[in-house]
N, C-alpha and C. Protein backbone atom coordinates (compact mmCIF):
# COMPACT_ATOMS: atom_id res chain seq x y z
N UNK A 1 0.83 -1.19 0.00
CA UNK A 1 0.00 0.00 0.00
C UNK A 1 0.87 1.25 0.00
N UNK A 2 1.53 1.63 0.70
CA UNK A 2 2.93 2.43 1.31
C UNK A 2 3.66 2.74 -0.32
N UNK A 3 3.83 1.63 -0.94
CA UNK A 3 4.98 1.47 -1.95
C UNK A 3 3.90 1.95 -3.48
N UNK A 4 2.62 1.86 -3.67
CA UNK A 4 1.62 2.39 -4.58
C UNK A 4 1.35 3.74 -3.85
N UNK A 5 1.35 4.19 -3.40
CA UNK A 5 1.29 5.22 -2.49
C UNK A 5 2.57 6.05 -2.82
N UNK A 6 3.44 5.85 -2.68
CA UNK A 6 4.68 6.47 -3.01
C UNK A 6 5.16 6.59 -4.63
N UNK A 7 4.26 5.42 -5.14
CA UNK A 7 4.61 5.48 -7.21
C UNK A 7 3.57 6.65 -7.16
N UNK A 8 2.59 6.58 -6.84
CA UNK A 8 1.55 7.54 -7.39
C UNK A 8 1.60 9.18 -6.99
N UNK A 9 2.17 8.94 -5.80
CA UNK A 9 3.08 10.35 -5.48
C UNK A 9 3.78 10.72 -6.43
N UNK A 10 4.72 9.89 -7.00
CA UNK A 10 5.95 9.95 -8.22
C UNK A 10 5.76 10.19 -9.16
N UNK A 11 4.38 10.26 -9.47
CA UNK A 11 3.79 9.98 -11.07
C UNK A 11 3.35 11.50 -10.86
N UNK A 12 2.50 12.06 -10.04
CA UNK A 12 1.84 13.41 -9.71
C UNK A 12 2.87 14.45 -10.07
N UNK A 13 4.16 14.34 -8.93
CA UNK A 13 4.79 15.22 -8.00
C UNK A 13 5.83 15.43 -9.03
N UNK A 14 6.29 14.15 -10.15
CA UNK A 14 6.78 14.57 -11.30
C UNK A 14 6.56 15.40 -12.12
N UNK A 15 5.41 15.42 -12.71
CA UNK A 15 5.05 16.75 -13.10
C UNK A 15 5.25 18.02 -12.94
N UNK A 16 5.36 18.11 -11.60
CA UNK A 16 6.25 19.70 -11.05
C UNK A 16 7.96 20.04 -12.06
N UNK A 17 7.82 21.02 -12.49
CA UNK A 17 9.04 21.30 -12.96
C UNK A 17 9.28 21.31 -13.83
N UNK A 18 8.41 21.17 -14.55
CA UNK A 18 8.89 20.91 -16.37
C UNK A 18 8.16 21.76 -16.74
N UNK A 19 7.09 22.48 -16.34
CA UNK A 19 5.93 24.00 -17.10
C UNK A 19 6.09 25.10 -16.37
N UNK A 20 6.37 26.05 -16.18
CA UNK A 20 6.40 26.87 -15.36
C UNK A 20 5.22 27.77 -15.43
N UNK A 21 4.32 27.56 -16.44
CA UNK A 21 2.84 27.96 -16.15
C UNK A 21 2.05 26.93 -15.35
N UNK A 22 2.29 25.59 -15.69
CA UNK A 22 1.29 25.08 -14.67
C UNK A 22 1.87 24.98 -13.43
N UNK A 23 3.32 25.44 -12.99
CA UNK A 23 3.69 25.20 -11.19
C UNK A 23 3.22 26.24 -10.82
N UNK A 24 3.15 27.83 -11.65
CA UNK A 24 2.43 28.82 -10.88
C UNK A 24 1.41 28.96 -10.59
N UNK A 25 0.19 27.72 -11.94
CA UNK A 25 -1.26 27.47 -11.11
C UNK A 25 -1.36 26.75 -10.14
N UNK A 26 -0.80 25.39 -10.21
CA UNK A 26 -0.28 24.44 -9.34
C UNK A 26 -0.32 25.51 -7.85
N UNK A 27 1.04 26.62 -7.67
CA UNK A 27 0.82 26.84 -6.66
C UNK A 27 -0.20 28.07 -5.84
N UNK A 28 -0.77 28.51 -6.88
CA UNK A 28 -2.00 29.06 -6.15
C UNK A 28 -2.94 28.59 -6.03
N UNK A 29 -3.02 26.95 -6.52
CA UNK A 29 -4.23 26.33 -6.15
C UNK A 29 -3.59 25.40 -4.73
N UNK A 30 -2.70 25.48 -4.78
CA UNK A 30 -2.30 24.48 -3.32
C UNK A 30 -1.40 25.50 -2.09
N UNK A 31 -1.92 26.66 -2.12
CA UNK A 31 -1.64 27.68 -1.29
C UNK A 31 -2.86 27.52 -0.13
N UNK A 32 -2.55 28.34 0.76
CA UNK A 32 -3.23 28.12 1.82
C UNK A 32 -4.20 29.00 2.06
N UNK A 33 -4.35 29.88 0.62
CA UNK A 33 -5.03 31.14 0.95
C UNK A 33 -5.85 30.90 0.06
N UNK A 34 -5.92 30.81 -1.13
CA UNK A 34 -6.72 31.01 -2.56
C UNK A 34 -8.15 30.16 -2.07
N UNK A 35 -7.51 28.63 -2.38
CA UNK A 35 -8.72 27.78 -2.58
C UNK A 35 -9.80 27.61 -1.63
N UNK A 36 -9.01 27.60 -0.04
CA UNK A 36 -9.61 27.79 1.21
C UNK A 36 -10.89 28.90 1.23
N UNK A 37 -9.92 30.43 0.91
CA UNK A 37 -10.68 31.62 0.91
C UNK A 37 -11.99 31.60 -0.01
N UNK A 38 -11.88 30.53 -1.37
CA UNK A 38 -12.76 30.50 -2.62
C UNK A 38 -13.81 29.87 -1.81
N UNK A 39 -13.51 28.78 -1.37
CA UNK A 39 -14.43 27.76 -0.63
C UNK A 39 -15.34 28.08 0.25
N UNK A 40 -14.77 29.04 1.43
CA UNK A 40 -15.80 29.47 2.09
C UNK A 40 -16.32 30.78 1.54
N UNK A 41 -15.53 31.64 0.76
CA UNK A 41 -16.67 32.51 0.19
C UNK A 41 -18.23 32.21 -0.63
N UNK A 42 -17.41 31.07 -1.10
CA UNK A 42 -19.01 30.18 -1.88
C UNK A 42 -20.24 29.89 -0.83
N UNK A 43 -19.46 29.35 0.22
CA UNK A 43 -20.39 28.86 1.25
C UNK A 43 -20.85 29.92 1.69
N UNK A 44 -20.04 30.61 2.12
CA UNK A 44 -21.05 31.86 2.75
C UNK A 44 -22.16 32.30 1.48
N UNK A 45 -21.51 32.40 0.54
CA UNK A 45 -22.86 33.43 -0.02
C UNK A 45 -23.79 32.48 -0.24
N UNK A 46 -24.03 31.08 0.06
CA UNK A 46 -25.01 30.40 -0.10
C UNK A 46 -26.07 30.93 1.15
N UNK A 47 -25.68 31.71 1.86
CA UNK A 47 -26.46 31.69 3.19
C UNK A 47 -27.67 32.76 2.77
N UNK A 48 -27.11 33.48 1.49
CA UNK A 48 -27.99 35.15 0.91
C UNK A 48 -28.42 34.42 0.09
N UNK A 49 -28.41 33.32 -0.97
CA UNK A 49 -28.36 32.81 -2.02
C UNK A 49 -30.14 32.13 -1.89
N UNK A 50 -30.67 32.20 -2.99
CA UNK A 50 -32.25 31.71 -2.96
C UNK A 50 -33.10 32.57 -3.89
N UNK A 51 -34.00 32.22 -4.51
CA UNK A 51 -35.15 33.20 -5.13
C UNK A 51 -35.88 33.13 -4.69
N UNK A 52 -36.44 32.07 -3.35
CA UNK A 52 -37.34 32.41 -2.57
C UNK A 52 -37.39 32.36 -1.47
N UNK A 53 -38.16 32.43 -0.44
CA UNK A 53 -37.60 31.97 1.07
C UNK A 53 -37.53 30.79 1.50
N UNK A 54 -38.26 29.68 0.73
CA UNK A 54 -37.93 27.99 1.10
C UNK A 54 -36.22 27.83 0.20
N UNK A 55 -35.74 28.66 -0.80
CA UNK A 55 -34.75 27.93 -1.50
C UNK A 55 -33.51 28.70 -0.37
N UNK A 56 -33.70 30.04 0.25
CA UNK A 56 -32.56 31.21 0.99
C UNK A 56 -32.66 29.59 2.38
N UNK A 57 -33.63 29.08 2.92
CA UNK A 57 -33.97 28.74 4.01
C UNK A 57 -32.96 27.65 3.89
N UNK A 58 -32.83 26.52 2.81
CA UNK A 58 -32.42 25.53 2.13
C UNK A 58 -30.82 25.76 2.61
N UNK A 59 -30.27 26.78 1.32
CA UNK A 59 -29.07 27.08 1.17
C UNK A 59 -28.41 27.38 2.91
N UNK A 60 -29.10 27.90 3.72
CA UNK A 60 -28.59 28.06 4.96
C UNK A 60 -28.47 26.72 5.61
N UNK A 61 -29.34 25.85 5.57
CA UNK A 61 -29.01 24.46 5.78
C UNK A 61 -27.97 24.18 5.47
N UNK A 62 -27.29 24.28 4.18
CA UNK A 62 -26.26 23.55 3.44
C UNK A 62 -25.10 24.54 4.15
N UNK A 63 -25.48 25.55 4.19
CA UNK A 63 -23.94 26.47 5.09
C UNK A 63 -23.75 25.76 6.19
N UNK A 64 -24.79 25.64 6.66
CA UNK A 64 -24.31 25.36 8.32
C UNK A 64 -23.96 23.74 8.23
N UNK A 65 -24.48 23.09 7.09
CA UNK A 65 -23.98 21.38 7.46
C UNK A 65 -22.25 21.67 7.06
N UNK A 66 -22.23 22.14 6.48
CA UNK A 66 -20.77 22.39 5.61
C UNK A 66 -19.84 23.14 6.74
N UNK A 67 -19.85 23.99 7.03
CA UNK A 67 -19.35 24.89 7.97
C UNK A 67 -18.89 24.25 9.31
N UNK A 68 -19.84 23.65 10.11
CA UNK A 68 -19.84 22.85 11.08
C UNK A 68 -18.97 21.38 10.40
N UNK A 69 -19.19 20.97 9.48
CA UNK A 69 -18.77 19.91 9.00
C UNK A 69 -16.88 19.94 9.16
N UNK A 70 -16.75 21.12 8.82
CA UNK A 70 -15.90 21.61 8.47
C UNK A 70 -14.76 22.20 9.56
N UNK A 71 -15.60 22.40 10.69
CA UNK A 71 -14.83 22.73 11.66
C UNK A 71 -14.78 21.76 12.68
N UNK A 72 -15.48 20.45 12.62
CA UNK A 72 -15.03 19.25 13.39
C UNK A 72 -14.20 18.30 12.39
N UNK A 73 -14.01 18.79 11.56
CA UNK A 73 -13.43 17.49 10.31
C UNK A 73 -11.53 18.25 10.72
N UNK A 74 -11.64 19.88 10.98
CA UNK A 74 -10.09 20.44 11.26
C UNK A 74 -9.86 19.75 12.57
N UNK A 75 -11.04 20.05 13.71
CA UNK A 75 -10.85 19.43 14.79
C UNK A 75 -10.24 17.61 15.36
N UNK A 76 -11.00 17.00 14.36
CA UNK A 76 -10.37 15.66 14.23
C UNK A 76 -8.93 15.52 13.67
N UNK A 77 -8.76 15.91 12.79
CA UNK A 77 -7.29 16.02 11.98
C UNK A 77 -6.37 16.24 13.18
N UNK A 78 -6.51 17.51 13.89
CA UNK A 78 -5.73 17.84 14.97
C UNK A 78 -5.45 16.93 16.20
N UNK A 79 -6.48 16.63 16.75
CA UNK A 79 -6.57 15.12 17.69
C UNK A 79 -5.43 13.87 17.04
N UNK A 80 -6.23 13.46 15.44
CA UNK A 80 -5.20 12.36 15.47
C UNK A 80 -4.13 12.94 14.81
N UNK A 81 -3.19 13.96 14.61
CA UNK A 81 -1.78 14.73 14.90
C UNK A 81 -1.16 14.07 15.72
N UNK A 82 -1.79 14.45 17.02
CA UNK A 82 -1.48 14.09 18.37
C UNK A 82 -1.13 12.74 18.62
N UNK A 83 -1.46 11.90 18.15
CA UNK A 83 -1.40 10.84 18.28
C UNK A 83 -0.82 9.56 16.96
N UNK A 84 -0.70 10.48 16.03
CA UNK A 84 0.28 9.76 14.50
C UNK A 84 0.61 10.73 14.16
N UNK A 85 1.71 10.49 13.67
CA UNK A 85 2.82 11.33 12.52
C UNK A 85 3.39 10.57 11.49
N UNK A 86 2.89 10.95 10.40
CA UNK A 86 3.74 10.79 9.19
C UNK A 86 4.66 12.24 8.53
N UNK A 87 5.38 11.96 8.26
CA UNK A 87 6.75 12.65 7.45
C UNK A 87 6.05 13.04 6.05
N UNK A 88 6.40 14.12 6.06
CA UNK A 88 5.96 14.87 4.83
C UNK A 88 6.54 14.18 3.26
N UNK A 89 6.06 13.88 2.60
CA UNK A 89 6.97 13.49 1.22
C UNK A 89 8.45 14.14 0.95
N UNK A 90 8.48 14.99 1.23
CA UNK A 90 9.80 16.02 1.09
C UNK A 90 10.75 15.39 1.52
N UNK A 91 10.30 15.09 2.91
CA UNK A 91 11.48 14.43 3.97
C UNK A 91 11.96 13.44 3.55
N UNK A 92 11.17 12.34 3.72
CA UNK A 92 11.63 10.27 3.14
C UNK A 92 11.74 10.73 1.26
N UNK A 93 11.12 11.76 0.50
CA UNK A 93 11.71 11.14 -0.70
C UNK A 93 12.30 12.48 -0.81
N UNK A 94 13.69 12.03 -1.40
CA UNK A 94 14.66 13.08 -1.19
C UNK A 94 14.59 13.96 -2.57
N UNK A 95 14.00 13.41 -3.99
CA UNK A 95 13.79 13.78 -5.42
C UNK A 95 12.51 13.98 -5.58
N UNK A 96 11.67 15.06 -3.99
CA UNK A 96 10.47 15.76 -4.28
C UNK A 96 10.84 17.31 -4.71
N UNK A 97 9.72 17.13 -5.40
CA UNK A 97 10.10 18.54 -6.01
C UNK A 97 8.58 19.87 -5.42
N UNK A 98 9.29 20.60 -4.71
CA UNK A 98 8.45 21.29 -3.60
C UNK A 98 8.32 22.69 -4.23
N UNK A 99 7.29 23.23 -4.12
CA UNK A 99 6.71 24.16 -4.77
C UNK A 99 6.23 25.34 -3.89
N UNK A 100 6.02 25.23 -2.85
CA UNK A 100 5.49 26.14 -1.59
C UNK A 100 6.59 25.97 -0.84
N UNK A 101 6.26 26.01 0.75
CA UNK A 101 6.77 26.06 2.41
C UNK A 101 6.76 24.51 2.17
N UNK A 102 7.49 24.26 3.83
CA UNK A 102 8.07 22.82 4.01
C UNK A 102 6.91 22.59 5.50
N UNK A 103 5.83 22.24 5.57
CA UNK A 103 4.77 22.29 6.55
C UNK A 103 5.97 21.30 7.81
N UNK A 104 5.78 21.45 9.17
CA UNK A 104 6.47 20.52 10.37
C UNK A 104 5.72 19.28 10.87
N UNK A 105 4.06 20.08 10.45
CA UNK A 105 2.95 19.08 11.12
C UNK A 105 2.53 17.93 10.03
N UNK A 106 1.93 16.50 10.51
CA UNK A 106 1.94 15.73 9.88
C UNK A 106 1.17 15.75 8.80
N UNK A 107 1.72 14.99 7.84
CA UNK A 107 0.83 14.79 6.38
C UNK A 107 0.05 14.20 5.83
N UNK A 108 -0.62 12.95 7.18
CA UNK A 108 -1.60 12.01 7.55
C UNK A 108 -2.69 12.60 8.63
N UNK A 109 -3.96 12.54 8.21
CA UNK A 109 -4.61 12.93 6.87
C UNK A 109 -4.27 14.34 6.50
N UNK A 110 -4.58 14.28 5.53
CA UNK A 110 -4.42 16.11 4.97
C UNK A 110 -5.70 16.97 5.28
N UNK A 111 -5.28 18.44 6.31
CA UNK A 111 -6.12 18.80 6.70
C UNK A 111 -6.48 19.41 5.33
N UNK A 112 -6.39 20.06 4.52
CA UNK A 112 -6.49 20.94 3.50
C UNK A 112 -7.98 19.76 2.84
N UNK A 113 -7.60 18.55 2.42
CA UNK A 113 -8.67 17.84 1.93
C UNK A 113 -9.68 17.38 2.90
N UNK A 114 -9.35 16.98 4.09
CA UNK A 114 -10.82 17.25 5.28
C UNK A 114 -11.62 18.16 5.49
N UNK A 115 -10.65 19.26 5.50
CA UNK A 115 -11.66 21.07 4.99
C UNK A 115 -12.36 21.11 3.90
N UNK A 116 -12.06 20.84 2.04
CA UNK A 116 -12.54 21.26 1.46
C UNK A 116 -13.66 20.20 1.38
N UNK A 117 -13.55 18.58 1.17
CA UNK A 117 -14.59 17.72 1.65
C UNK A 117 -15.27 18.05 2.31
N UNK A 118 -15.40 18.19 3.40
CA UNK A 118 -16.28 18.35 4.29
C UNK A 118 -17.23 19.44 4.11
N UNK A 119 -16.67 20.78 3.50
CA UNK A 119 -17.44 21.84 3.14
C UNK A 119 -18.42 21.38 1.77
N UNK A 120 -17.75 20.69 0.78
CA UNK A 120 -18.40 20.34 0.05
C UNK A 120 -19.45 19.33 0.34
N UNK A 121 -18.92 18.02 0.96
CA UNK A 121 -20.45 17.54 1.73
C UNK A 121 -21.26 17.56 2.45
N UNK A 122 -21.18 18.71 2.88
CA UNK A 122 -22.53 19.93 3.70
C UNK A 122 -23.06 20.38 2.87
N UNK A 123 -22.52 21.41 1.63
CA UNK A 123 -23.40 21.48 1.12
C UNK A 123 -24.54 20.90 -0.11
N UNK A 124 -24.05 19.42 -0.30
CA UNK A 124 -24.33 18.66 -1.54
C UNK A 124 -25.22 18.00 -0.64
N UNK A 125 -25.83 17.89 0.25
CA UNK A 125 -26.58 17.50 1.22
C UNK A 125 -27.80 18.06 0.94
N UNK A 126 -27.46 19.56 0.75
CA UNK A 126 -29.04 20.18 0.34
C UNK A 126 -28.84 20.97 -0.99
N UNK A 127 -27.99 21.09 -1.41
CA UNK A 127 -27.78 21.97 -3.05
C UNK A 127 -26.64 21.04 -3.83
N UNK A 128 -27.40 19.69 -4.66
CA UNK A 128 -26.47 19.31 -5.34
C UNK A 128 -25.18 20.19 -6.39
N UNK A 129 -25.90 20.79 -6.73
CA UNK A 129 -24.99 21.95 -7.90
C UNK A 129 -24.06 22.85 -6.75
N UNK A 130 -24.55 22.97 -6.28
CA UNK A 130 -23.37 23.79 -5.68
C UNK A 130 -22.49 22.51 -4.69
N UNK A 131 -22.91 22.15 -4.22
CA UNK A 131 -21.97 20.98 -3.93
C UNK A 131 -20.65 20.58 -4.25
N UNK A 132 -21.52 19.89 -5.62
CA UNK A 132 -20.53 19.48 -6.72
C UNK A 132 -19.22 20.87 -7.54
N UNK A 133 -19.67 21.92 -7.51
CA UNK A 133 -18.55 22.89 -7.51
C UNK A 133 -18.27 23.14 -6.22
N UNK A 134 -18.26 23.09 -5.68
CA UNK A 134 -17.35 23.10 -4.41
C UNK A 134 -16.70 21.66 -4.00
N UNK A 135 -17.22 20.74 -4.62
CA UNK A 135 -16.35 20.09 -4.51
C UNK A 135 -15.27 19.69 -5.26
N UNK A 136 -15.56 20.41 -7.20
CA UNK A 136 -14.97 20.34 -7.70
C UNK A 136 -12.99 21.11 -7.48
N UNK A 137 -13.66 22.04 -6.57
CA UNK A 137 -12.91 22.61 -5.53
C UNK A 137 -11.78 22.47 -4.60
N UNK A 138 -12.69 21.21 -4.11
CA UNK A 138 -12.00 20.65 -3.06
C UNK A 138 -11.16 19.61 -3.98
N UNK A 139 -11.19 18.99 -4.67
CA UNK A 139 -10.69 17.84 -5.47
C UNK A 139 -9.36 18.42 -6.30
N UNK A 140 -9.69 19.88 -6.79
CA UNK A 140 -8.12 20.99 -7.57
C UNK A 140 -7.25 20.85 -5.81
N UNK A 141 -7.92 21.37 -4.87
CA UNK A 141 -7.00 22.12 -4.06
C UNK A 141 -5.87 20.56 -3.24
N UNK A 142 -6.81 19.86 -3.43
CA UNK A 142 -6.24 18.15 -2.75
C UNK A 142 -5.15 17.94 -3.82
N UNK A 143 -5.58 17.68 -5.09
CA UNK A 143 -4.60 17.24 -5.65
C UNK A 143 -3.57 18.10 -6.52
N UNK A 144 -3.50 19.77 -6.13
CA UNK A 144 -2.79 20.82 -6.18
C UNK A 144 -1.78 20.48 -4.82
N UNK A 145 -1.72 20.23 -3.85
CA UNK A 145 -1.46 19.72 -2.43
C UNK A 145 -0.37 18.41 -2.79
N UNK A 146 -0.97 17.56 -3.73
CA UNK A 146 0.16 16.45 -4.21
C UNK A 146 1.19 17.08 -5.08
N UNK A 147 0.83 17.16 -5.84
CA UNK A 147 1.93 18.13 -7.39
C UNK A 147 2.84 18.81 -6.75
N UNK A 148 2.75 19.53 -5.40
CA UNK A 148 3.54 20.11 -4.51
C UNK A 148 4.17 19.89 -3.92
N UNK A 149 4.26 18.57 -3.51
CA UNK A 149 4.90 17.41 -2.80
C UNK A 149 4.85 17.78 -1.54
N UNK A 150 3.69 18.24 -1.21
CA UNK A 150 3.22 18.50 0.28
C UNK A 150 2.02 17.57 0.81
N UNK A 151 1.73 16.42 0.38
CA UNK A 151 1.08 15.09 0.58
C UNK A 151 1.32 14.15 0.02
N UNK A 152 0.85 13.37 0.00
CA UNK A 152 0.93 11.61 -0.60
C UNK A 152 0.02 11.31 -0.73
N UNK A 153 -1.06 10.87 -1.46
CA UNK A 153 -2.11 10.27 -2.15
C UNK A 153 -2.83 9.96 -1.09
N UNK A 154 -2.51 9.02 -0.43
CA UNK A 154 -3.44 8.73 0.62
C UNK A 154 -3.64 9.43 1.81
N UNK A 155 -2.74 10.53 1.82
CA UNK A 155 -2.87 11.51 2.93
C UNK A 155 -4.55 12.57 2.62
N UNK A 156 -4.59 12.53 1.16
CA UNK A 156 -5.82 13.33 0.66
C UNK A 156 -6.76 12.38 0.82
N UNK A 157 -6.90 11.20 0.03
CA UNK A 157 -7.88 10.21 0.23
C UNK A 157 -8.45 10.41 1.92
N UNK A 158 -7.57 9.91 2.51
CA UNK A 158 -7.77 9.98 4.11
C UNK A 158 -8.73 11.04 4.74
N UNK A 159 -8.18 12.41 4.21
CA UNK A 159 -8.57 13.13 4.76
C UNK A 159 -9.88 13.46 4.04
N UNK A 160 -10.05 13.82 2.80
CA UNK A 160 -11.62 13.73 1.61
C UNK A 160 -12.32 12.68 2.73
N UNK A 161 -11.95 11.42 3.38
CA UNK A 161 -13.15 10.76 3.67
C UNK A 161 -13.22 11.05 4.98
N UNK A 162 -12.27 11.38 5.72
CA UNK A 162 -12.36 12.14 7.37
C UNK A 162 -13.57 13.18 7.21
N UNK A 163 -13.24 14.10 6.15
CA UNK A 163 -14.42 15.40 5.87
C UNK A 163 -15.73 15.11 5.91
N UNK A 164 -15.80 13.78 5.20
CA UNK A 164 -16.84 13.72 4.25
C UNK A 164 -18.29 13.16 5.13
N UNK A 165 -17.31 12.19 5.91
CA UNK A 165 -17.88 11.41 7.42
C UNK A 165 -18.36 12.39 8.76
N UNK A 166 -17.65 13.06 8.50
CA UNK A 166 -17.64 13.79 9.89
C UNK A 166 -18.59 14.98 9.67
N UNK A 167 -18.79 15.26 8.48
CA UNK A 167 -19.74 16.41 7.67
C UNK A 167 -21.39 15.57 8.00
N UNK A 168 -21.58 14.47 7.15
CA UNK A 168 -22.65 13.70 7.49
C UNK A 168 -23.03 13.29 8.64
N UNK A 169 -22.17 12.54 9.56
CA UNK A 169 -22.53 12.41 11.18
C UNK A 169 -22.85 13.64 11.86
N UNK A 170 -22.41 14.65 11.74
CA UNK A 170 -23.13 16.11 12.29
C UNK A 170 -24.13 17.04 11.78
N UNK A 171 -24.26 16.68 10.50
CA UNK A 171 -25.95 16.92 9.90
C UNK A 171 -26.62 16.12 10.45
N UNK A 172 -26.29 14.67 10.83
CA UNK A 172 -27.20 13.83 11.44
C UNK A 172 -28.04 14.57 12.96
N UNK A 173 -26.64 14.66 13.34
CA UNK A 173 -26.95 15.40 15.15
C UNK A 173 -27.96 16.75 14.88
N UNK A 174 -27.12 17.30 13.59
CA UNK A 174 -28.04 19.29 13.35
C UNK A 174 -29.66 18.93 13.12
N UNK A 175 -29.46 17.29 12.85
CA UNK A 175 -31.20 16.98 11.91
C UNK A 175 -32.17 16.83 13.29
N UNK A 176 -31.26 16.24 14.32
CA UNK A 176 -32.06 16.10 15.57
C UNK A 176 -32.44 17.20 16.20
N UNK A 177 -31.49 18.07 16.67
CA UNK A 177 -31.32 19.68 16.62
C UNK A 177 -32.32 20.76 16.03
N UNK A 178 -32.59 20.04 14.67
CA UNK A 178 -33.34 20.90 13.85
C UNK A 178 -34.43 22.10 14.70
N UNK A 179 -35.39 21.75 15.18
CA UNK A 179 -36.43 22.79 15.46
C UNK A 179 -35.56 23.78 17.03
N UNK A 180 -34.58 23.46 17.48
CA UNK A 180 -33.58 24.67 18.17
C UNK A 180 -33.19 25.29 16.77
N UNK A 181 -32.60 24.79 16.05
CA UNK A 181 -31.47 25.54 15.03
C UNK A 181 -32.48 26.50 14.09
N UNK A 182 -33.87 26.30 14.03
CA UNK A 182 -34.88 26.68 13.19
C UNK A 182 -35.24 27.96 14.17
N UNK A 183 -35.43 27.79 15.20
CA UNK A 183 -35.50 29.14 15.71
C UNK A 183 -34.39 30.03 15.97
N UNK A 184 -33.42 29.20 16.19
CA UNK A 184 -32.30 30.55 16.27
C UNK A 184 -32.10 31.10 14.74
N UNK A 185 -32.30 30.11 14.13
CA UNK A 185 -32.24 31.29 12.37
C UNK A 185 -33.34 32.02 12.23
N UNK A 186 -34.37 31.72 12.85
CA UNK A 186 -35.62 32.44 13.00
C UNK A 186 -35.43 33.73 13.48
N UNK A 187 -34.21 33.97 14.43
CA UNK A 187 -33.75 35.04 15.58
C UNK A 187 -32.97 35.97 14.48
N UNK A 188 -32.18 35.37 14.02
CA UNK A 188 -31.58 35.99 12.47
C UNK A 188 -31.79 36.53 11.89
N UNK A 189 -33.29 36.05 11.61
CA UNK A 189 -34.03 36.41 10.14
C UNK A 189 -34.28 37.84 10.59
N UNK A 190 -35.12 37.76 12.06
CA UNK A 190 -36.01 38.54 12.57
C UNK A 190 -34.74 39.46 12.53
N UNK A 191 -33.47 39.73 13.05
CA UNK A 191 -32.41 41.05 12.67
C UNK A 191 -32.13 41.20 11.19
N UNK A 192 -32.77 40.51 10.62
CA UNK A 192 -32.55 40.91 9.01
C UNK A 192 -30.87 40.37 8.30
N UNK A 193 -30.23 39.62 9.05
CA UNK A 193 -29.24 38.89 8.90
C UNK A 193 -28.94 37.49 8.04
N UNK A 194 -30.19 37.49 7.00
CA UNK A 194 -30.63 36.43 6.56
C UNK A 194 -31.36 36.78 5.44
């Protein structure tokens, strides 16, 4: 697994270095600012987003599964930190070719793909189309993240399904939740914040 894991790194991360137009997209799509910042700007404006008040009502659903999804999917990543470390590709393969910063913290799972997963399966929960571009999203910024040689294949895999899980199990809890969470957006509405 380890050793397909490391060809398929090789096959990606090769690519770096030979275009110097695609390492400069390459690295603003696997920056820490661009794709992140794209991602939740989408999400947020889903919260204004609607032509009517059942579709505005909807789209706020999908913020908050995503959002929340999103901030226990960073929260997990961090926990198991604590408790596993893997070595960045850079380190064990010495003929990576690195395109950004040299991250210290581990590269199992990749928080970058637990974030954008997770945001994306909050909101594909209640707005397939937007979903699916945001997740199309999440899928550039993951495997912008490899080409960089700042993950390993399965460090994204890992983390895409850390997101993706942890997004759905807490819509589950928000679904129980529901008629609290319906009035506090109710409280919202009523300040015109919505």
């Amino acid at each position: 697994m380890i050793s397909a894991d490391h060809h398929v790194f090789h096959w990606i991360n090769g690519l770096a270095g030979r275009w110097q137009a695609l390492d400069a997209v390459m690295r603003l799509l696997a920056s820490d600012f661009f794709l992140p910042v794209v991602l939740a700007l989408a999400t947020f404006a889903l919260w204004f987003a609607g032509r009517t008040a059942r579709d505005r009502y909807l789209n706020q659903w999908a913020f908050l599964y995503g959002v929340i999804g999103a901030g226990f999917a960073n929260l997990f990543v961090k926990v198991f930190d604590q408790h596993f470390f893997r070595s960045r590709p850079f380190i064990v393969l010495p003929d990576t070719h690195v395109l950004l910063y040299r991250p210290t913290v581990s590269s199992f799972p990749s928080v970058a793909a637990a974030y954008g997963f997770a945001i994306a399966a909050g909101v594909f929960l209640v707005n397939k189309r937007w979903g699916l571009l945001i997740g199309v999203g999440a899928l550039l910024f993951s495997f912008a993240r490899i080409y960089a040689g700042m993950h390993y294949p399965l460090d994204v895999v890992a983390g895409a399904l850390l997101g993706i899980l942890t997004t759905w199990t807490f819509a589950r809890v928000l679904n129980v939740l529901k008629p609290v969470v319906d009035w506090a957006m109710a409280l919202v509405r009523w300040w015109h914040l919505a």
